[in-house]
Protein backbone atom coordinates (compact mmCIF):
# COMPACT_ATOMS: atom_id res chain seq x y z
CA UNK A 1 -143.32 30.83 169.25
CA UNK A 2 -140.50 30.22 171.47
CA UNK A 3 -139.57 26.99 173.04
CA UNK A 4 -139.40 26.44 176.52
CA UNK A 5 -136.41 27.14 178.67
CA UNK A 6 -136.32 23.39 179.60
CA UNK A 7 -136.39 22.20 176.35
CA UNK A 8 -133.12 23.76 175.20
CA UNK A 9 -131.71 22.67 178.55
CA UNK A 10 -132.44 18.74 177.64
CA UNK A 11 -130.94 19.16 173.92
CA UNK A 12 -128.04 20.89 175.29
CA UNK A 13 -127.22 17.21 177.38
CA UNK A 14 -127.28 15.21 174.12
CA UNK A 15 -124.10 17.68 172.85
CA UNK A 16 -122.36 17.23 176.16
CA UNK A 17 -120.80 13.50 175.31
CA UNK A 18 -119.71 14.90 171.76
CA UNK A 19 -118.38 18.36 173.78
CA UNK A 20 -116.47 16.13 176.35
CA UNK A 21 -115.19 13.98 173.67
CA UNK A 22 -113.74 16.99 171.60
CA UNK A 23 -112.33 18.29 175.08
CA UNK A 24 -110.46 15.24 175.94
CA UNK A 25 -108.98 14.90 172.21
CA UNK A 26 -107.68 18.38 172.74
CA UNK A 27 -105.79 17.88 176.11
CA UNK A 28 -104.83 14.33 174.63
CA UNK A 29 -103.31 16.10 171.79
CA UNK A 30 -101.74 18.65 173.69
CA UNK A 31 -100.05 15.90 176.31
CA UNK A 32 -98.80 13.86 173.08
CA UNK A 33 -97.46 16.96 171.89
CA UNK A 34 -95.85 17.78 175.81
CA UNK A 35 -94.16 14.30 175.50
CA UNK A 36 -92.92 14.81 172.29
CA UNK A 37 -90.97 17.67 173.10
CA UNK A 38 -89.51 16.17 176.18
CA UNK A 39 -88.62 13.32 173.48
CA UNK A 40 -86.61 15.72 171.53
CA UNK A 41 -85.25 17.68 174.45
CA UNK A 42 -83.87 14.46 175.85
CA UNK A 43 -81.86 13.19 172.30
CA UNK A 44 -80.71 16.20 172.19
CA UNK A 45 -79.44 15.86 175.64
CA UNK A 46 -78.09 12.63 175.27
CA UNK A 47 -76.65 13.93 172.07
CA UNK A 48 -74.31 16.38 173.49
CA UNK A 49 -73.68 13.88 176.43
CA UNK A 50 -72.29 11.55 173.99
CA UNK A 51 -70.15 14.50 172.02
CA UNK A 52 -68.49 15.68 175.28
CA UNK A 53 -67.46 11.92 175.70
CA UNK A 54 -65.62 11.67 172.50
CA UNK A 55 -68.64 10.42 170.69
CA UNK A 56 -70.28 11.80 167.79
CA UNK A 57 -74.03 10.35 166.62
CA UNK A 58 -75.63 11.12 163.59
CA UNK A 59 -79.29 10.98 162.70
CA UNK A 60 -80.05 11.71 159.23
CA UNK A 61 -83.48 12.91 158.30
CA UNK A 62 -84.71 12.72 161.87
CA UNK A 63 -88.57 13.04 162.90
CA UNK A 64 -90.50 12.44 166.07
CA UNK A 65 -94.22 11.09 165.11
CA UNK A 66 -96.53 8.50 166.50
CA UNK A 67 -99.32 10.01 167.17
CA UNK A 68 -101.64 9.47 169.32
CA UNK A 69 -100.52 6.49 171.59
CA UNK A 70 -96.55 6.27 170.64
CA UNK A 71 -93.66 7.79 169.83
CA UNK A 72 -91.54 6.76 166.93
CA UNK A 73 -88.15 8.39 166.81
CA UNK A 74 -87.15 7.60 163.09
CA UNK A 75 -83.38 8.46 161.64
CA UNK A 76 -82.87 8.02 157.88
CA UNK A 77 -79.40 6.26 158.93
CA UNK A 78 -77.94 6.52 161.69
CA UNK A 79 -73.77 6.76 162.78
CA UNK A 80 -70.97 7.28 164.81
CA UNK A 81 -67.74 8.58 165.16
CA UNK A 82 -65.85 8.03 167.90
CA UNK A 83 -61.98 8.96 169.09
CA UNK A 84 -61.88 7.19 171.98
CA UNK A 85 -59.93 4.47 170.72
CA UNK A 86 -56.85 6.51 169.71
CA UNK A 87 -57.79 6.37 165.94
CA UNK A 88 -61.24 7.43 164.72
CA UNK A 89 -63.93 4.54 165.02
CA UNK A 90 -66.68 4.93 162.36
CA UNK A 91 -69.81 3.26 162.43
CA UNK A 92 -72.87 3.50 160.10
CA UNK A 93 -76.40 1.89 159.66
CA UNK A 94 -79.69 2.27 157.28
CA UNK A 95 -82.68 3.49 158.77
CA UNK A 96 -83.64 3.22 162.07
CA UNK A 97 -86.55 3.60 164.42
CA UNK A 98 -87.02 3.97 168.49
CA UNK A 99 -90.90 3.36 169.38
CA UNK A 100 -92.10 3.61 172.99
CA UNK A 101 -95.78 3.52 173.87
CA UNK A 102 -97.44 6.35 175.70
CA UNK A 103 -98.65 3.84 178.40
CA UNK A 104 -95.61 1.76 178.91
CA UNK A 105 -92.41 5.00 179.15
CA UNK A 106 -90.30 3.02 180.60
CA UNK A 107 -89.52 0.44 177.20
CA UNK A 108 -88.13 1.97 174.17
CA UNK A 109 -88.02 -0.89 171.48
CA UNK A 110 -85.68 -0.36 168.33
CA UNK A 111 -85.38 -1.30 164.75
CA UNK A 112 -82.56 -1.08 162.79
CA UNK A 113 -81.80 -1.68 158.51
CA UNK A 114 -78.49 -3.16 157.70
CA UNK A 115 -75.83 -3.51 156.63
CA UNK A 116 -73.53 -1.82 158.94
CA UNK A 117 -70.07 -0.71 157.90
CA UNK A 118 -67.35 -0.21 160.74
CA UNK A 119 -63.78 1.20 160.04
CA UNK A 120 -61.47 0.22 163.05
CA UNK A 121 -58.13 1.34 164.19
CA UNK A 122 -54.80 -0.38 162.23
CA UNK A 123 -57.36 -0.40 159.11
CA UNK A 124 -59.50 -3.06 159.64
CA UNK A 125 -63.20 -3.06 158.43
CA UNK A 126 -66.55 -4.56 159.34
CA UNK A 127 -69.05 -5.26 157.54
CA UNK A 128 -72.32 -6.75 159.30
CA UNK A 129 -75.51 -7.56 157.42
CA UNK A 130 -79.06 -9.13 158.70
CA UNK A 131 -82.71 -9.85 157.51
CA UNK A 132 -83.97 -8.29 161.02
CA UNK A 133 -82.35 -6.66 164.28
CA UNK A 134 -84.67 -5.70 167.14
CA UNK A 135 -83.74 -4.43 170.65
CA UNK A 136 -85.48 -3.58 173.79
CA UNK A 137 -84.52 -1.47 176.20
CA UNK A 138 -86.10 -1.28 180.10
CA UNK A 139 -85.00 1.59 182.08
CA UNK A 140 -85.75 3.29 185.31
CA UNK A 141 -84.89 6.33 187.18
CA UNK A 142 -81.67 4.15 188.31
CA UNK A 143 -80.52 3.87 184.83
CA UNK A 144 -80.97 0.74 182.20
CA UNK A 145 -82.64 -2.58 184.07
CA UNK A 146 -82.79 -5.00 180.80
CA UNK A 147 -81.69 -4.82 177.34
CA UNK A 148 -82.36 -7.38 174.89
CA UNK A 149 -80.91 -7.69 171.26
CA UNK A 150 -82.74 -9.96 168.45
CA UNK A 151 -80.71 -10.94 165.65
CA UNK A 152 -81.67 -12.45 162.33
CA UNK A 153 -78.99 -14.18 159.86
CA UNK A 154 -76.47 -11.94 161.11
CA UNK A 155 -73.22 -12.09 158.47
CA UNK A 156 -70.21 -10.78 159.41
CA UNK A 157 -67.12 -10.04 157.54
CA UNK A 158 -63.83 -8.67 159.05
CA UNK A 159 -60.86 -7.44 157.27
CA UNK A 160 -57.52 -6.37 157.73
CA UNK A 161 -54.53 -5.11 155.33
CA UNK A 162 -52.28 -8.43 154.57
CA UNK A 163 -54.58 -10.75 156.28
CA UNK A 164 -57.67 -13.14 155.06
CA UNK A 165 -60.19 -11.55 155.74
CA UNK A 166 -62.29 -13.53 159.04
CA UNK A 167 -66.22 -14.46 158.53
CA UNK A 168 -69.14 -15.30 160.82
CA UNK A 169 -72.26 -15.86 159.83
CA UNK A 170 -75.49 -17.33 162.06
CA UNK A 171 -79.40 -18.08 161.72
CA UNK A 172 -80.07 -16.06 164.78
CA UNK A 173 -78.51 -14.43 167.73
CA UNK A 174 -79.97 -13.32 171.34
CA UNK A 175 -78.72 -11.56 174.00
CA UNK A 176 -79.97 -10.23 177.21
CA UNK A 177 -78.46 -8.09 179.59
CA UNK A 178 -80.29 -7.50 183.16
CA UNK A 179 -79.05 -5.74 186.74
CA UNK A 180 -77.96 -9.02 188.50
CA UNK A 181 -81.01 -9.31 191.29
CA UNK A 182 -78.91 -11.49 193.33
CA UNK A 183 -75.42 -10.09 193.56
CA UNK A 184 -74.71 -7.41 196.61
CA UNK A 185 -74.78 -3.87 195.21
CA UNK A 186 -70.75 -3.59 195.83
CA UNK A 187 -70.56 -5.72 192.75
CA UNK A 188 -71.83 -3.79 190.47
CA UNK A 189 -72.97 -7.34 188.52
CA UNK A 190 -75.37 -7.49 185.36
CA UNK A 191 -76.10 -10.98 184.80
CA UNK A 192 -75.64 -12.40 180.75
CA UNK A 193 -77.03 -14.69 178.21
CA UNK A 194 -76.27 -15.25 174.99
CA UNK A 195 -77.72 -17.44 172.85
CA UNK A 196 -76.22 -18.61 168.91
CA UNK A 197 -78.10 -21.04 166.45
CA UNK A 198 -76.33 -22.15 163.30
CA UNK A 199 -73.02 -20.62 163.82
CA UNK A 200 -70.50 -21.03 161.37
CA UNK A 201 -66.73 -19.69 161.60
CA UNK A 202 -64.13 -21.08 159.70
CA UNK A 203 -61.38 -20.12 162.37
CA UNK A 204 -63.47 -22.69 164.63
CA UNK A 205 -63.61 -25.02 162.11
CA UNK A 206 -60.32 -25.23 161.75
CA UNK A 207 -59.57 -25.91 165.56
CA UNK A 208 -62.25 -28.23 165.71
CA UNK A 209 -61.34 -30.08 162.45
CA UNK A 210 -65.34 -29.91 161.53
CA UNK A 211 -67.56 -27.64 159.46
CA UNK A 212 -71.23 -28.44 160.97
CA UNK A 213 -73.04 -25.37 161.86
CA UNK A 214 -73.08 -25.31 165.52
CA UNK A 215 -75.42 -23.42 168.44
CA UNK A 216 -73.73 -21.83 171.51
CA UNK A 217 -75.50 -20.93 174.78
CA UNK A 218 -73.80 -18.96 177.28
CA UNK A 219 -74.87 -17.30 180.86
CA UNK A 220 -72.19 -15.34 182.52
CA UNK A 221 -72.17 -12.20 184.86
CA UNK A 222 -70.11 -9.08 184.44
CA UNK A 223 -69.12 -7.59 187.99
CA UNK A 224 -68.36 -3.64 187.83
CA UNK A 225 -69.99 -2.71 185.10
CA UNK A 226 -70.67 0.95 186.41
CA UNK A 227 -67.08 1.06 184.29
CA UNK A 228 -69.01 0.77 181.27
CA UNK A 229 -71.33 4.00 181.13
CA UNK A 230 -69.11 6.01 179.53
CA UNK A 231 -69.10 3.05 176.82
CA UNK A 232 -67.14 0.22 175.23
CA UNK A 233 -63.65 1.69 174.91
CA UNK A 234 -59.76 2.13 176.42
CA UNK A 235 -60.78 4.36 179.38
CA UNK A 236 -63.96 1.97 180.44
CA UNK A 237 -61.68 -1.29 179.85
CA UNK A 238 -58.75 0.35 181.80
CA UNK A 239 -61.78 1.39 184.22
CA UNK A 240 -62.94 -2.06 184.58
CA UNK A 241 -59.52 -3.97 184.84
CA UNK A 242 -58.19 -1.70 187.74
CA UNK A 243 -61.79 -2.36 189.80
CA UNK A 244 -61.03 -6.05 189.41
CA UNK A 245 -63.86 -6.98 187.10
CA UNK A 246 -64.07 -10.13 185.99
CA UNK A 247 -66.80 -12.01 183.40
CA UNK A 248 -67.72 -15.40 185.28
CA UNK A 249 -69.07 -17.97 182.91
CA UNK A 250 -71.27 -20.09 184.87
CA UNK A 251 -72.49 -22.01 181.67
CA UNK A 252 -71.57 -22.71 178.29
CA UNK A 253 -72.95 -25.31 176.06
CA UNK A 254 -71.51 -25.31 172.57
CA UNK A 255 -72.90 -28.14 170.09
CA UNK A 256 -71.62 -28.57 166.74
CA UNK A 257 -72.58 -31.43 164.68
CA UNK A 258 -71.81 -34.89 166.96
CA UNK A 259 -69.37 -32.58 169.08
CA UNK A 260 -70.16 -30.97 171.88
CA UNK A 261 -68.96 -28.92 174.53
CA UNK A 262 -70.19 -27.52 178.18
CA UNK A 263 -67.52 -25.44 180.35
CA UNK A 264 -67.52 -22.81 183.27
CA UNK A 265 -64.60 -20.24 183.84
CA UNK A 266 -63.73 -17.06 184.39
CA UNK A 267 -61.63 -13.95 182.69
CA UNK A 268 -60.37 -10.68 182.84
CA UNK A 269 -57.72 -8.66 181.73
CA UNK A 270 -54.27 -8.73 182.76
CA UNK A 271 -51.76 -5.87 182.94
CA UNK A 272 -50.67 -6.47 179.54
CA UNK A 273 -54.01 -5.63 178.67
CA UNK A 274 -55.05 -9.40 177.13
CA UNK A 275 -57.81 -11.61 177.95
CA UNK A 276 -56.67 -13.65 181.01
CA UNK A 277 -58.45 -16.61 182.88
CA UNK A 278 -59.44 -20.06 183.26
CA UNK A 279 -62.05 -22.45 181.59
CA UNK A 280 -63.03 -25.45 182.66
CA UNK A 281 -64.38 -27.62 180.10
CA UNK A 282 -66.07 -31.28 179.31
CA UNK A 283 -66.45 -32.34 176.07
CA UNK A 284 -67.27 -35.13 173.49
CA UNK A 285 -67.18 -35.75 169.42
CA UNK A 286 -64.50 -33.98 169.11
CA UNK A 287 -61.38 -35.67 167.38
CA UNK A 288 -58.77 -32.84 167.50
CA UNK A 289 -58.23 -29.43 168.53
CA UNK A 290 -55.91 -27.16 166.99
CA UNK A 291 -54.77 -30.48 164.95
CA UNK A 292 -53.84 -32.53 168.23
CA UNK A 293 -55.89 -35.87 168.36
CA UNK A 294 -58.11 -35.46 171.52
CA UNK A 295 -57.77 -39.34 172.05
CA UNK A 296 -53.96 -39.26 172.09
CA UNK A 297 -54.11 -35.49 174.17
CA UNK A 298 -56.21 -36.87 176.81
CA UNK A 299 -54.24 -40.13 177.30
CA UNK A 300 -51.04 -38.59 177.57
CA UNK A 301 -52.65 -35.84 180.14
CA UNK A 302 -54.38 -38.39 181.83
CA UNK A 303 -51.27 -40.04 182.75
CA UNK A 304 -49.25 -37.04 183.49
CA UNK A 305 -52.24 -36.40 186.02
CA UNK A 306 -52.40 -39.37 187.62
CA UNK A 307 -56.03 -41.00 185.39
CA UNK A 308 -57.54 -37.61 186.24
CA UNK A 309 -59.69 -37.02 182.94
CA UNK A 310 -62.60 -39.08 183.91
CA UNK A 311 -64.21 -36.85 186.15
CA UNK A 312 -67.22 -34.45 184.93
CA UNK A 313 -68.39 -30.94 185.78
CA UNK A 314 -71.02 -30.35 188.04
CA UNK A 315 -74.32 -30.76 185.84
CA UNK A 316 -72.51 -31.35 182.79
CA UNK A 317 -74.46 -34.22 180.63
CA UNK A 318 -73.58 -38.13 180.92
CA UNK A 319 -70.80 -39.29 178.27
CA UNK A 320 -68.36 -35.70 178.89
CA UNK A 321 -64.42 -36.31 179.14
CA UNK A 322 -63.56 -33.56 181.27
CA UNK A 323 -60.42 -31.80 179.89
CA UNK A 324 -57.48 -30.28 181.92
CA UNK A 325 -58.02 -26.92 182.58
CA UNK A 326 -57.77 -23.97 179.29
CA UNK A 327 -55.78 -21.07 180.71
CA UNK A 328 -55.27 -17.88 178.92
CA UNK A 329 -52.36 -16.33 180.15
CA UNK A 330 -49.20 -13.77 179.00
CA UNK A 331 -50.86 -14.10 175.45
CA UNK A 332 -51.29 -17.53 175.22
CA UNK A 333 -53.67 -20.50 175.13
CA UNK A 334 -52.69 -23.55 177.45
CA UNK A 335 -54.77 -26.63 177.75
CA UNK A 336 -53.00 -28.15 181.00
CA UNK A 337 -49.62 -27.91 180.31
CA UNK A 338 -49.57 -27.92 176.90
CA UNK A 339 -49.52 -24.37 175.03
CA UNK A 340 -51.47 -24.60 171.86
CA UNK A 341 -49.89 -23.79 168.76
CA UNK A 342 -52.20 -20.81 168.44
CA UNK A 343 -51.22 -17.05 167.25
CA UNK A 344 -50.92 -14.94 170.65
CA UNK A 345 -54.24 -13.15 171.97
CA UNK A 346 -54.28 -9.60 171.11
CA UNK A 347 -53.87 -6.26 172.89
CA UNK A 348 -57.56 -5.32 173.29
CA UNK A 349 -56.43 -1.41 174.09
């Protein structure tokens, strides 16, 4: 006997939520996959981008997966070589991986395994390790609107032939870079902060006359930086120094055991092609810098200046001898008018 018309109709309803279901994971799948190959299509992009500027990236072992709500770009290690600097920079990583959510395009968050291994022009090598790098990266149709960098135990080791080889090492490391909301667009400012906890270099050390582990917390903003998309190199320096861009330091607190400095200041570069500028710093529990007794320095300075040491910077904490001014300038490193018996600054291109 067969069964009614209306009876098939009703059991064909209880398949309709498992029909709908399988539809929706179909065109799901499909739009992951869609995604996916605008994923690759833009590396690849970006890729050759990077080759016609002199820069050559390499992803070893790459894959795109993440299904079904992300998309993990993973590289096996990643590199670069790059001629812009005159002689080939190399740079190379361990394993790496981009993630951004389906829901959220707009953030791409990073991972990346040390150690990384530089070789730099005139010989010099760099070797960086951590337990843990992260970044972030925010961007819009405009181009990047915040990056952020996460760094854990970051050890750093730079050598050079006939030199001693310089060290850095750190419990962690921040920094943030965002479009500066209230600088006028002519600017072209991207506000800073950087932010160091148990920092040791021995090249400090031996200008402070102390070995304490020390924190450093710094907010600055860099005007111009539309010089910097095609990167960190001669051409985007030269780029940057001719549009009169300057990094103004609007705070820096550095502590370090019982000492402790907090300046403001501003640099650039000069035509030499140096860091130039001026800092204006307070400090106190410091006994000597670059082997000059403070207590003496500021005495005699204070009475070349007619007593003026006393005074503090704006917002700097109670108890701060303000210092005379530290002026980089032709090479050099003047604190007043005392050049400080410090090698000269280098030629950064």
């Amino acid at each position: 006997m067969t069964a009614p018309a209306s009876s098939r109709s009703s059991r064909a309803w209880l398949y309709a939520p498992f029909l709908l279901l399988l539809v929706l994971a179909l065109g799901w799948t499909a739009f992951w996959f869609v995604v996916r190959s605008r994923v690759i299509d833009a590396v690849d992009t970006a890729l050759a981008r990077e080759a016609g500027l002199g820069r050559s990236w390499s992803c070893t072992d790459r894959s795109v997966t993440g299904f079904p709500f992300r998309v993990e770009l993973r590289c096996g290690s990643l590199a670069l070589a790059s001629a812009r600097w005159g002689e080939e920079v190399r740079v190379q990583t361990g394993p790496a991986v981009a993630v951004g959510q389906i829901y959220t395009p707009n953030l791409v968050i990073a991972q990346i395994t040390g150690p990384l291994q530089a070789t730099l022009p005139e010989g010099r090598t760099l070797d960086l390790g951590w337990t843990r790098l992260e970044a972030s990266l925010s961007h819009a149709a405009g181009g990047p609107e915040r990056v952020s960098l996460v760094v854990t135990a970051p050890d750093a080791r730079l050598s050079a032939p006939g030199l001693a080889p310089e060290t850095w090492k750190a419990a962690s490391l921040e920094a943030h870079l965002r479009r500066s909301p209230s600088r006028p667009a002519t600017d072209q400012a991207v506000d800073l902060a950087l932010a160091v906890k148990g920092s040791v270099l021995p090249a400090l050390d031996a200008l402070l006359g102390t070995t304490e582990a020390g924190d450093v917390d710094i907010q600055a903003t860099l005007t111009q930086a539309e010089a910097f998309r095609i990167g960190l190199n001669p051409d985007a320096l030269e780029a940057w120094r001719t549009a009169g861009g300057q990094i103004e330091v609007t705070k820096l607190v550095s502590v370090k055991g019982p000492a402790r400095i907090e300046a403001t200041g501003q640099f650039l570069i000069d035509q030499t092609h140096r860091p130039a500028g001026q800092l204006q710093a307070s400090l106190a529990g410091i006994r000597q810098i670059a082997g000059i007794p403070v207590g003496g320095l500021a005495a005699g300075l204070g009475g070349l200046l007619g007593g003026r040491l006393s005074a503090q910077l704006p917002g700097a904490a109670p108890g701060l001898t303000a210092l005379p001014p530290v002026v980089l300038r032709e090479g050099r490193v003047y604190l007043g008018p005392i050049r400080l018996p410090l090698q000269p600054l280098p030629v950064l291109y």
